[in-house]
N, C-alpha and C. Protein backbone atom coordinates (compact mmCIF):
# COMPACT_ATOMS: atom_id res chain seq x y z
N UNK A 1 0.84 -1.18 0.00
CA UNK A 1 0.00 0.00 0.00
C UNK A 1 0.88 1.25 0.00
N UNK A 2 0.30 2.36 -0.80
CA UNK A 2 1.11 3.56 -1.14
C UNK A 2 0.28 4.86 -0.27
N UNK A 3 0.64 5.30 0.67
CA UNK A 3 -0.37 6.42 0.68
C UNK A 3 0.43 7.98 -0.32
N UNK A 4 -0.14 8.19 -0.70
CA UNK A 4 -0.32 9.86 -1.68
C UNK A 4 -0.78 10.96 -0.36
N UNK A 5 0.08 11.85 -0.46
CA UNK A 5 -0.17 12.97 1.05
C UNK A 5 0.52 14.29 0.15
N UNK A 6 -0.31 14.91 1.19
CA UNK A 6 -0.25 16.43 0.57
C UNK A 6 0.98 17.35 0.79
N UNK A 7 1.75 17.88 0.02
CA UNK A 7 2.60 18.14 0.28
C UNK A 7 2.88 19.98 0.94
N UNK A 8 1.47 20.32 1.10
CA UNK A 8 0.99 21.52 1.50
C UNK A 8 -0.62 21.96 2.01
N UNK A 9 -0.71 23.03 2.61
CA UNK A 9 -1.72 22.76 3.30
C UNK A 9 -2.82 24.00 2.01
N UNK A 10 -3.85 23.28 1.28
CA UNK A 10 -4.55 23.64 0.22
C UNK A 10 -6.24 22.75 0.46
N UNK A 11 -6.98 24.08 -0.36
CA UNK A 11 -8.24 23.43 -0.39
C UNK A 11 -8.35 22.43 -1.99
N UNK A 12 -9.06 21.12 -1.15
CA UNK A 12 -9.06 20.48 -2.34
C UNK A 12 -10.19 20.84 -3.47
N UNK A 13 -9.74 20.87 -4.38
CA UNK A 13 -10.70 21.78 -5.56
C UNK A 13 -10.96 20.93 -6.30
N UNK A 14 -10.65 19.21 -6.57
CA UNK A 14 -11.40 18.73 -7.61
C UNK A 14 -10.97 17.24 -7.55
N UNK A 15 -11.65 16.12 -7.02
CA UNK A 15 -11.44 15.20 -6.92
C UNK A 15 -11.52 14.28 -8.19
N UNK A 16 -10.63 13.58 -8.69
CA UNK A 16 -10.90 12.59 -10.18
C UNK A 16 -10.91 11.31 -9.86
N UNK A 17 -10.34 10.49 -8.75
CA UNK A 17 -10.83 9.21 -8.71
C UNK A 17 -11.56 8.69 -8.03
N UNK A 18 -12.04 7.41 -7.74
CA UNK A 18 -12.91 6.94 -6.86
C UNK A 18 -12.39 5.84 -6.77
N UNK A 19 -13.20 4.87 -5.17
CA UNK A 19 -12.45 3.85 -4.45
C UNK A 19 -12.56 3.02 -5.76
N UNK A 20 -11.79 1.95 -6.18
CA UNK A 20 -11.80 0.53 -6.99
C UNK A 20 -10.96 1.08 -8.44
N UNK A 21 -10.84 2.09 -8.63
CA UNK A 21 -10.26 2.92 -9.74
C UNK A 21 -9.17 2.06 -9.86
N UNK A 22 -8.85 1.70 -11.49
CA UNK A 22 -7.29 1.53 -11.71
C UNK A 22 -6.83 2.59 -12.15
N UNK A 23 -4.83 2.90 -11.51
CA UNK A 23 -4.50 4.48 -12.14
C UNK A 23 -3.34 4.13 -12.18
N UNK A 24 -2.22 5.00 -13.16
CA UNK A 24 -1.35 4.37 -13.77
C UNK A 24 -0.54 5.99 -13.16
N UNK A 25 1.28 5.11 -12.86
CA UNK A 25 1.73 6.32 -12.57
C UNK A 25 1.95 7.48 -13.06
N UNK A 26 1.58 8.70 -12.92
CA UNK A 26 1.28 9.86 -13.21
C UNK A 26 -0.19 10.81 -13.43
N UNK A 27 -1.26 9.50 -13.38
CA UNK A 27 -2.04 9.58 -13.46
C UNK A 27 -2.56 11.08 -12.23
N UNK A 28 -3.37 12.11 -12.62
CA UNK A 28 -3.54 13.13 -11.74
C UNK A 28 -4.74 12.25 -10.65
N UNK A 29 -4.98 12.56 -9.35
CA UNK A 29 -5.99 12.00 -8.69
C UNK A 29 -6.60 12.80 -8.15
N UNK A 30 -6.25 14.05 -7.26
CA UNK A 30 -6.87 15.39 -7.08
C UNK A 30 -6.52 17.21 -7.73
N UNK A 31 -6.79 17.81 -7.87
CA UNK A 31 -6.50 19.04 -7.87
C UNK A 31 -6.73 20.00 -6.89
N UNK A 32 -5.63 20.11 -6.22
CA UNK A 32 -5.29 20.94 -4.88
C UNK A 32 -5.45 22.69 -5.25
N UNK A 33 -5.87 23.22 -4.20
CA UNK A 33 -6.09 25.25 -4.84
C UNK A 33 -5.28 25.64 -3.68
N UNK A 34 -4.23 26.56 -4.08
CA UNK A 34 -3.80 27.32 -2.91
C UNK A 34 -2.95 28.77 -3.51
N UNK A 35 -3.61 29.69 -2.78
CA UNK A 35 -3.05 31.00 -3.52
C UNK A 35 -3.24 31.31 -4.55
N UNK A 36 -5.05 30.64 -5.60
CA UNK A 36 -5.51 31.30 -6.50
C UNK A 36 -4.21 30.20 -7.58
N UNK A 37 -3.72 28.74 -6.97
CA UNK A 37 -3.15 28.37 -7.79
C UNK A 37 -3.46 26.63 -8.00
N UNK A 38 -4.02 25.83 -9.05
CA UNK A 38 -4.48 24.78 -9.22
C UNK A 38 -3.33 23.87 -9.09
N UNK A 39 -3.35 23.07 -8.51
CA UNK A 39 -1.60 22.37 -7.91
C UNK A 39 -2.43 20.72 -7.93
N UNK A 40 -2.02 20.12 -9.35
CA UNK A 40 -2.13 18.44 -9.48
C UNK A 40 -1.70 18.31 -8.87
N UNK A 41 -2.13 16.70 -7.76
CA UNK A 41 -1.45 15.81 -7.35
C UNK A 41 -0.98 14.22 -7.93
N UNK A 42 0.00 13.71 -8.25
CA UNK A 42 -0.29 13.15 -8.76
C UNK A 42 0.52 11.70 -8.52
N UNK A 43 -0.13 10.48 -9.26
CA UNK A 43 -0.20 9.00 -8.02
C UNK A 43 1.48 8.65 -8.73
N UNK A 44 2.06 8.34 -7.80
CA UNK A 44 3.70 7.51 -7.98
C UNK A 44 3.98 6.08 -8.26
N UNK A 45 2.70 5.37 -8.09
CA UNK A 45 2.90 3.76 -8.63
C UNK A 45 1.85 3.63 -9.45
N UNK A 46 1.77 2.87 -10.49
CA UNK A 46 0.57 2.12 -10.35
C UNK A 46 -0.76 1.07 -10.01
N UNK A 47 -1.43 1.09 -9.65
CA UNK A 47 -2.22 0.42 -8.73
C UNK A 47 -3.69 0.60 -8.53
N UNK A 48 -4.54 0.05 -7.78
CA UNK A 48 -5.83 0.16 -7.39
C UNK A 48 -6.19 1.51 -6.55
N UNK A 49 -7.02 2.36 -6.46
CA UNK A 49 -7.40 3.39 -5.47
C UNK A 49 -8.28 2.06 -4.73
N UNK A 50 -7.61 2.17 -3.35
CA UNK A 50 -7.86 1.88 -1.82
C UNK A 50 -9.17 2.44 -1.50
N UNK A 51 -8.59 4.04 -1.14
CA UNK A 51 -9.16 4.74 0.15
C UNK A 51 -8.78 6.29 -0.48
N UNK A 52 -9.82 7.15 -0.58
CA UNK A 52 -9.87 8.13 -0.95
C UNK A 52 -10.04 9.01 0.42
N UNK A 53 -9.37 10.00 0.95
CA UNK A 53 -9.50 10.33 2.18
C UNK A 53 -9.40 11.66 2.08
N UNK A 54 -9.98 12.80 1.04
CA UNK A 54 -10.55 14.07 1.01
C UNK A 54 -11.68 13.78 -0.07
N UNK A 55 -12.36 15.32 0.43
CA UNK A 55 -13.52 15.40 -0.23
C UNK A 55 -13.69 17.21 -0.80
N UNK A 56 -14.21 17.02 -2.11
CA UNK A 56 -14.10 18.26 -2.92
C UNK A 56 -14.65 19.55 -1.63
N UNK A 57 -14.21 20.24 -1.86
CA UNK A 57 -14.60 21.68 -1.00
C UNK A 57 -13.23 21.46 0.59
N UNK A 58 -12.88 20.49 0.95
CA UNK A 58 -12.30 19.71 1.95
C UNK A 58 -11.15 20.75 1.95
N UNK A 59 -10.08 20.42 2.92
CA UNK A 59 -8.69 21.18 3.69
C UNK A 59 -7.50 20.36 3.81
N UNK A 60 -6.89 20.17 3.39
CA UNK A 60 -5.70 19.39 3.70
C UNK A 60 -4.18 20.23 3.90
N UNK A 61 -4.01 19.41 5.26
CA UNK A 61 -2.57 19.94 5.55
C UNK A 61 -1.60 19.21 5.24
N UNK A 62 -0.30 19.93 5.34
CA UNK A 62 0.67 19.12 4.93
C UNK A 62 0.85 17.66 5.33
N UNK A 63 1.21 16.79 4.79
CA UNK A 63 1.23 15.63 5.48
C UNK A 63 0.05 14.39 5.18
N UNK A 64 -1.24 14.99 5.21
CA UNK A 64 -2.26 14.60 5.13
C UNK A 64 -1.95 13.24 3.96
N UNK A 65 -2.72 12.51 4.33
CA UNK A 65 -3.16 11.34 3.37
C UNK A 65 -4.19 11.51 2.27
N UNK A 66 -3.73 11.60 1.39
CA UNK A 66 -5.11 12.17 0.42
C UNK A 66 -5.66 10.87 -0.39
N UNK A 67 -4.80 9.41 -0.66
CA UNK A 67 -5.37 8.52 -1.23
C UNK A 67 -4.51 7.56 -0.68
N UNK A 68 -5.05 6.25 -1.04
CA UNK A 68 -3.91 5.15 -0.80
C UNK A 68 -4.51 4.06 -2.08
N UNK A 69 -3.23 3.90 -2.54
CA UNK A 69 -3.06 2.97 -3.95
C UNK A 69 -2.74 1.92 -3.64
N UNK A 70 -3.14 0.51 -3.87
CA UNK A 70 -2.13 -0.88 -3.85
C UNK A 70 -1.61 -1.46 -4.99
């Protein structure tokens, strides 16, 4: 299992996957907003979406777990 975490503290502005999803590395999975600036996140292995652990309008701080891939 991979968790994907935020590497800053941003409102999440646009969620693209959902739990059972296959996603391939590079694949974008959220779009983070901070400072009027749209900041992809994007997945490092490829694998299954787990666990999706923000939600559009949502807050994430640094650190945060935003998905987990297997």
């Amino acid at each position: 299992m991979v968790e994907i975490v935020s590497e800053m503290v941003a409102n999440v502005w646009k969620v693209l996957v959902s739990v059972g999803d296959q996603v391939t590395e590079g694949d974008t999975l959220v779009i983070l907003e901070s400072m009027k600036m749209e900041i992809p996140v994007e997945v490092t292995v490829s694998g299954k979406v787990e666990e999706v652990r923000v939600v559009e309008g949502g807050v994430v701080q640094e650190g945060d777990v935003i998905a987990v891939i297997s």
